[in-house]
Protein backbone atom coordinates (compact mmCIF):
# COMPACT_ATOMS: atom_id res chain seq x y z
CA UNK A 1 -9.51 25.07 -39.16
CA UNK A 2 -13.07 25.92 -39.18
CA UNK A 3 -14.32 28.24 -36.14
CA UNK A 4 -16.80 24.83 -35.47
CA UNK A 5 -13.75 22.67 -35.27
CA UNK A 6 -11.96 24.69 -33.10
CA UNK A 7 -15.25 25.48 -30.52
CA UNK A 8 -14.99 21.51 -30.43
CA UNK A 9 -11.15 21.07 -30.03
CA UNK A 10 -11.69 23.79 -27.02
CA UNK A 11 -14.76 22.06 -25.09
CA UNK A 12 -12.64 18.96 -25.54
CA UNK A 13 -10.13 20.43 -24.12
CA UNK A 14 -11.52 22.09 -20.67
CA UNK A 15 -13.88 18.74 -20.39
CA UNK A 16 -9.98 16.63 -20.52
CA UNK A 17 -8.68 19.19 -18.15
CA UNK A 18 -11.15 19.21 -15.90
CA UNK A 19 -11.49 15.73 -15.66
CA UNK A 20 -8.00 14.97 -15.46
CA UNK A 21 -8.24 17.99 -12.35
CA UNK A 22 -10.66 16.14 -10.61
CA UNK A 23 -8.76 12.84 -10.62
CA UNK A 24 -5.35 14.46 -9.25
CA UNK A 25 -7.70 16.62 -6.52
CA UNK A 26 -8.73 12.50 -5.60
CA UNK A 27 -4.92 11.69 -5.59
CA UNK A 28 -4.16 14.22 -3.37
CA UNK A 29 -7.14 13.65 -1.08
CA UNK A 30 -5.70 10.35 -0.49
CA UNK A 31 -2.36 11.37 0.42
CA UNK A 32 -0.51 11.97 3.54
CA UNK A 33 2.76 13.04 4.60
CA UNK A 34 4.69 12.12 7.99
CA UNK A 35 7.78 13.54 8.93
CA UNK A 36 9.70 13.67 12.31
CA UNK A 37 12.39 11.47 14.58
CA UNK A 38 13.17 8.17 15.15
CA UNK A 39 15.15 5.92 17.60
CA UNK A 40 16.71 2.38 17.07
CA UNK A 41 17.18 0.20 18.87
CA UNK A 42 19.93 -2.89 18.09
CA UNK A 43 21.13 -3.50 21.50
CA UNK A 44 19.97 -7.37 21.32
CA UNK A 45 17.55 -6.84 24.13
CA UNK A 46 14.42 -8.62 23.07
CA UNK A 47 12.47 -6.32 25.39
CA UNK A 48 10.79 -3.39 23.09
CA UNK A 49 10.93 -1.13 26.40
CA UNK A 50 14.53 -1.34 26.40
CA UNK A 51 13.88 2.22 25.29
CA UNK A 52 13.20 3.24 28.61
CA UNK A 53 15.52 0.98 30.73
CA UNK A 54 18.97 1.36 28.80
CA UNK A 55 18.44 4.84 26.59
CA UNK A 56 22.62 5.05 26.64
CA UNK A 57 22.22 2.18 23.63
CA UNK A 58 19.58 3.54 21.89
CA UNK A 59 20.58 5.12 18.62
CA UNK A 60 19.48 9.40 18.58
CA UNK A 61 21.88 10.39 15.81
CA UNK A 62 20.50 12.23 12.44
CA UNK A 63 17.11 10.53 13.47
CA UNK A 64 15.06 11.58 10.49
CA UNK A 65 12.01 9.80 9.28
CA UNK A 66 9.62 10.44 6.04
CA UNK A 67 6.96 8.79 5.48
CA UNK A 68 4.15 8.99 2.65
CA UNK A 69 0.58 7.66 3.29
CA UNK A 70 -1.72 6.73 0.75
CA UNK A 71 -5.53 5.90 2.15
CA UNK A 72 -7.30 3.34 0.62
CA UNK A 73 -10.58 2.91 2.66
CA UNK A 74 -11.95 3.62 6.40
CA UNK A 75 -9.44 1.19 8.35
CA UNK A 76 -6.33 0.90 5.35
CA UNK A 77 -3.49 3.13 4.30
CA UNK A 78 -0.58 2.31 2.50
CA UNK A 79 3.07 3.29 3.52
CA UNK A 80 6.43 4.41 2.08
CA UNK A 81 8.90 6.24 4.52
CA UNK A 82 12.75 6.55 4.88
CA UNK A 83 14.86 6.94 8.00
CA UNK A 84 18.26 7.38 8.62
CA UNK A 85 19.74 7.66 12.11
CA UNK A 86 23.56 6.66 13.44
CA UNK A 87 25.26 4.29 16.30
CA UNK A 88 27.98 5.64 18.03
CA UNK A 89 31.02 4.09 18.79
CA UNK A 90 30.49 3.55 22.25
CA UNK A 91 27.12 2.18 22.05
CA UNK A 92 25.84 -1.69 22.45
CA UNK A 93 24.95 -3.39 19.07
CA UNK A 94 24.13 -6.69 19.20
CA UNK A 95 25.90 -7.27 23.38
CA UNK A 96 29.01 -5.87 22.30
CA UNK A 97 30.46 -2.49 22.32
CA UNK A 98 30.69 -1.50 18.15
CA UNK A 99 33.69 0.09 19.01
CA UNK A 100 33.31 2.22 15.87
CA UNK A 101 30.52 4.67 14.54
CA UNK A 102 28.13 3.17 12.05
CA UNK A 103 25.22 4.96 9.74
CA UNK A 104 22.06 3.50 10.07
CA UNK A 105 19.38 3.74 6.50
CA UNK A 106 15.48 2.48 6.37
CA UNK A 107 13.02 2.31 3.54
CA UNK A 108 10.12 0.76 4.23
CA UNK A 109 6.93 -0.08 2.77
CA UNK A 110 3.23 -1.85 4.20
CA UNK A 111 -0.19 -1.55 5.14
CA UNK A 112 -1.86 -0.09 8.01
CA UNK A 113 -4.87 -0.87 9.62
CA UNK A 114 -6.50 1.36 11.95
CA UNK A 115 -7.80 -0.96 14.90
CA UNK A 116 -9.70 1.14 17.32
CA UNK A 117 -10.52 4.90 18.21
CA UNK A 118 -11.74 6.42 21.35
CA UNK A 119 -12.25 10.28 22.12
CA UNK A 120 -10.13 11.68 25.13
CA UNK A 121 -11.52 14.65 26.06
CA UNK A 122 -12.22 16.49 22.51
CA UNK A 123 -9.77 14.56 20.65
CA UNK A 124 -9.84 11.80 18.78
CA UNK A 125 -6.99 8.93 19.46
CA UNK A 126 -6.80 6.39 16.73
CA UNK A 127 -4.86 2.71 17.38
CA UNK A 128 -3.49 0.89 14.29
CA UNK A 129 -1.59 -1.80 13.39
CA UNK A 130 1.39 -1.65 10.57
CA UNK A 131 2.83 -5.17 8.78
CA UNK A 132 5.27 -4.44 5.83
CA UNK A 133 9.04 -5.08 4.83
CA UNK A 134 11.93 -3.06 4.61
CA UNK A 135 15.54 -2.48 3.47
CA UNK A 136 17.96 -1.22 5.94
CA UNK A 137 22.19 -0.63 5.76
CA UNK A 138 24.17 -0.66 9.19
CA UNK A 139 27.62 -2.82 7.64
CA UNK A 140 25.75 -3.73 4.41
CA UNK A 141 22.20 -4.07 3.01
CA UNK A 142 19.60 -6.48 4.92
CA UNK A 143 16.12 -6.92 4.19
CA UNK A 144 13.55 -7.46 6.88
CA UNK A 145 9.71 -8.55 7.75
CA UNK A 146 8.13 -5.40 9.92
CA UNK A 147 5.55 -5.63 12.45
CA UNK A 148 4.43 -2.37 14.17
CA UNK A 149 1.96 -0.68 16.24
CA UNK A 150 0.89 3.17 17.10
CA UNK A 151 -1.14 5.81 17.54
CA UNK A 152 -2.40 9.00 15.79
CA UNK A 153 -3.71 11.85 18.09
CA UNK A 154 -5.67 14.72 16.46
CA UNK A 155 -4.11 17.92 16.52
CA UNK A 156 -5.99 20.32 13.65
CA UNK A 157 -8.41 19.13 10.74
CA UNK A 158 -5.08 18.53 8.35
CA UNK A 159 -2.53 18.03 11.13
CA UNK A 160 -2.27 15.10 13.48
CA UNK A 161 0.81 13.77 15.98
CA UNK A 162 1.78 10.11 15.54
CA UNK A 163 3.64 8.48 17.76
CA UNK A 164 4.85 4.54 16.67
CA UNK A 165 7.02 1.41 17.32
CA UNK A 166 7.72 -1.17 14.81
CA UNK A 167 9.74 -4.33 15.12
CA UNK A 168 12.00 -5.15 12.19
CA UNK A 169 12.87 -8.96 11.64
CA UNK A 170 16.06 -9.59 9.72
CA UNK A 171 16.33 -12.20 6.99
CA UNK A 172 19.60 -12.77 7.33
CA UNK A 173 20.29 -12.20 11.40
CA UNK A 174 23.70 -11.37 11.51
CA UNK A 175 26.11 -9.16 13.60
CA UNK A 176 25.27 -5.42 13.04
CA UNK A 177 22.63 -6.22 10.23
CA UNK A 178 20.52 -7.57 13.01
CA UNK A 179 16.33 -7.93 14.12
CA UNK A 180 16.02 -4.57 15.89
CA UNK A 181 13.12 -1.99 17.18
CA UNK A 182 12.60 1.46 15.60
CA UNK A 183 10.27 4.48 17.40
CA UNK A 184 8.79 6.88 15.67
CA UNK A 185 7.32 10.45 17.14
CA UNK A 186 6.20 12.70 14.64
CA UNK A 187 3.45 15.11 12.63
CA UNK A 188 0.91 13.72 9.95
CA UNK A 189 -0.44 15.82 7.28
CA UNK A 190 -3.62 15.36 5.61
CA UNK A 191 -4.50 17.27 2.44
CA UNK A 192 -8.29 15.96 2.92
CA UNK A 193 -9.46 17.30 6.60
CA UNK A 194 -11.52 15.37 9.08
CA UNK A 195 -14.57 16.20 7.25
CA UNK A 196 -13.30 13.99 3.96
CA UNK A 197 -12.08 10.48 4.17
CA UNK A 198 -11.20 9.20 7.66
CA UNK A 199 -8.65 6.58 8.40
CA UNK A 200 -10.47 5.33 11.45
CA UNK A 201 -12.14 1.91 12.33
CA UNK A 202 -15.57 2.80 10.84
């Protein structure tokens, strides 16, 4: 290979790279990550504070959550997260006593829409909206329609607290695989910081 041919092959080479380096630094611009706990709720209460009122029901038991964000513009983000979380044996499901332990499993995957933002003090508090669908396993697998709200409080430029409710709407509304309400408190982290892109209603 002549020493022109190669001199070509290389600038080809760092242009490709660089290129290629610019569109994963996007990527990862756009990405989020949300980790923390999460409660659920399946006593057959239709009241989402039931939280509050009757927290012997509520389900506190491995409560993990993950979730991955992926922004899109100003006011939409995209969603993926997992949960897991488990019933005890004493515990309501459904107005009766399960009588048995039971492991609880989420994935779930929307949209969110950032609705309003107002400063409190020096930080900024951000309102949103979530619509999606999931697959969850108490007895078996159901699928469900999600509707959700929450907020996101500002903590650091990458690092924000997110605290969230979403109701999950069974297809198939049956004993233990049930509608039911899931909480969420947790920590979001943003590989852009404030100064980038800015899920907020712009």
């Amino acid at each position: 290979m002549t020493t022109k041919k190669t001199f070509l092959l290389i600038i080809s080479l760092i242009i490709f790279l660089n290129a290629n380096s610019q569109k994963r630094s996007k990527f990862l611009d756009n990405l989020s990550f949300e980790f923390g706990l999460n409660w659920v709720d399946s006593s057959g209460n239709q009241d989402p504070l039931t939280i509050f009122k009757d927290y012997s029901n509520i389900a506190f038991n491995l409560p993990f959550k993950l979730e991955i964000d992926y922004f899109l513009n100003d006011t939409f983000e995209l969603y993926l997260s997992g949960s897991s979380n488990k019933f005890l044996s004493n515990q309501v499901i459904d107005y009766r006593t399960s009588g048995e332990t039971y492991q609880y499993l989420s994935i779930d995957f929307g949209v969110k829409h950032a609705v309003f933002e107002v400063d409190v003090l020096t930080t900024s508090v951000i309102g949103f909206a979530n619509v999606g669908f999931g697959v969850f396993k108490v007895e078996s697998l159901g699928f469900s329609a999600n509707v959700g709200a929450g907020g996101i409080i500002g903590l650091t430029e990458n690092l924000d607290l997110v605290i969230s409710s979403v109701g999950k709407f069974a297809v198939e509304n049956e004993y233990l695989n049930s509608n039911h309400f899931q909480y969420f408190l947790g920590l979001k982290y943003r590989f852009r910081s404030k100064g980038g892109n800015c899920f907020c209603p712009y």
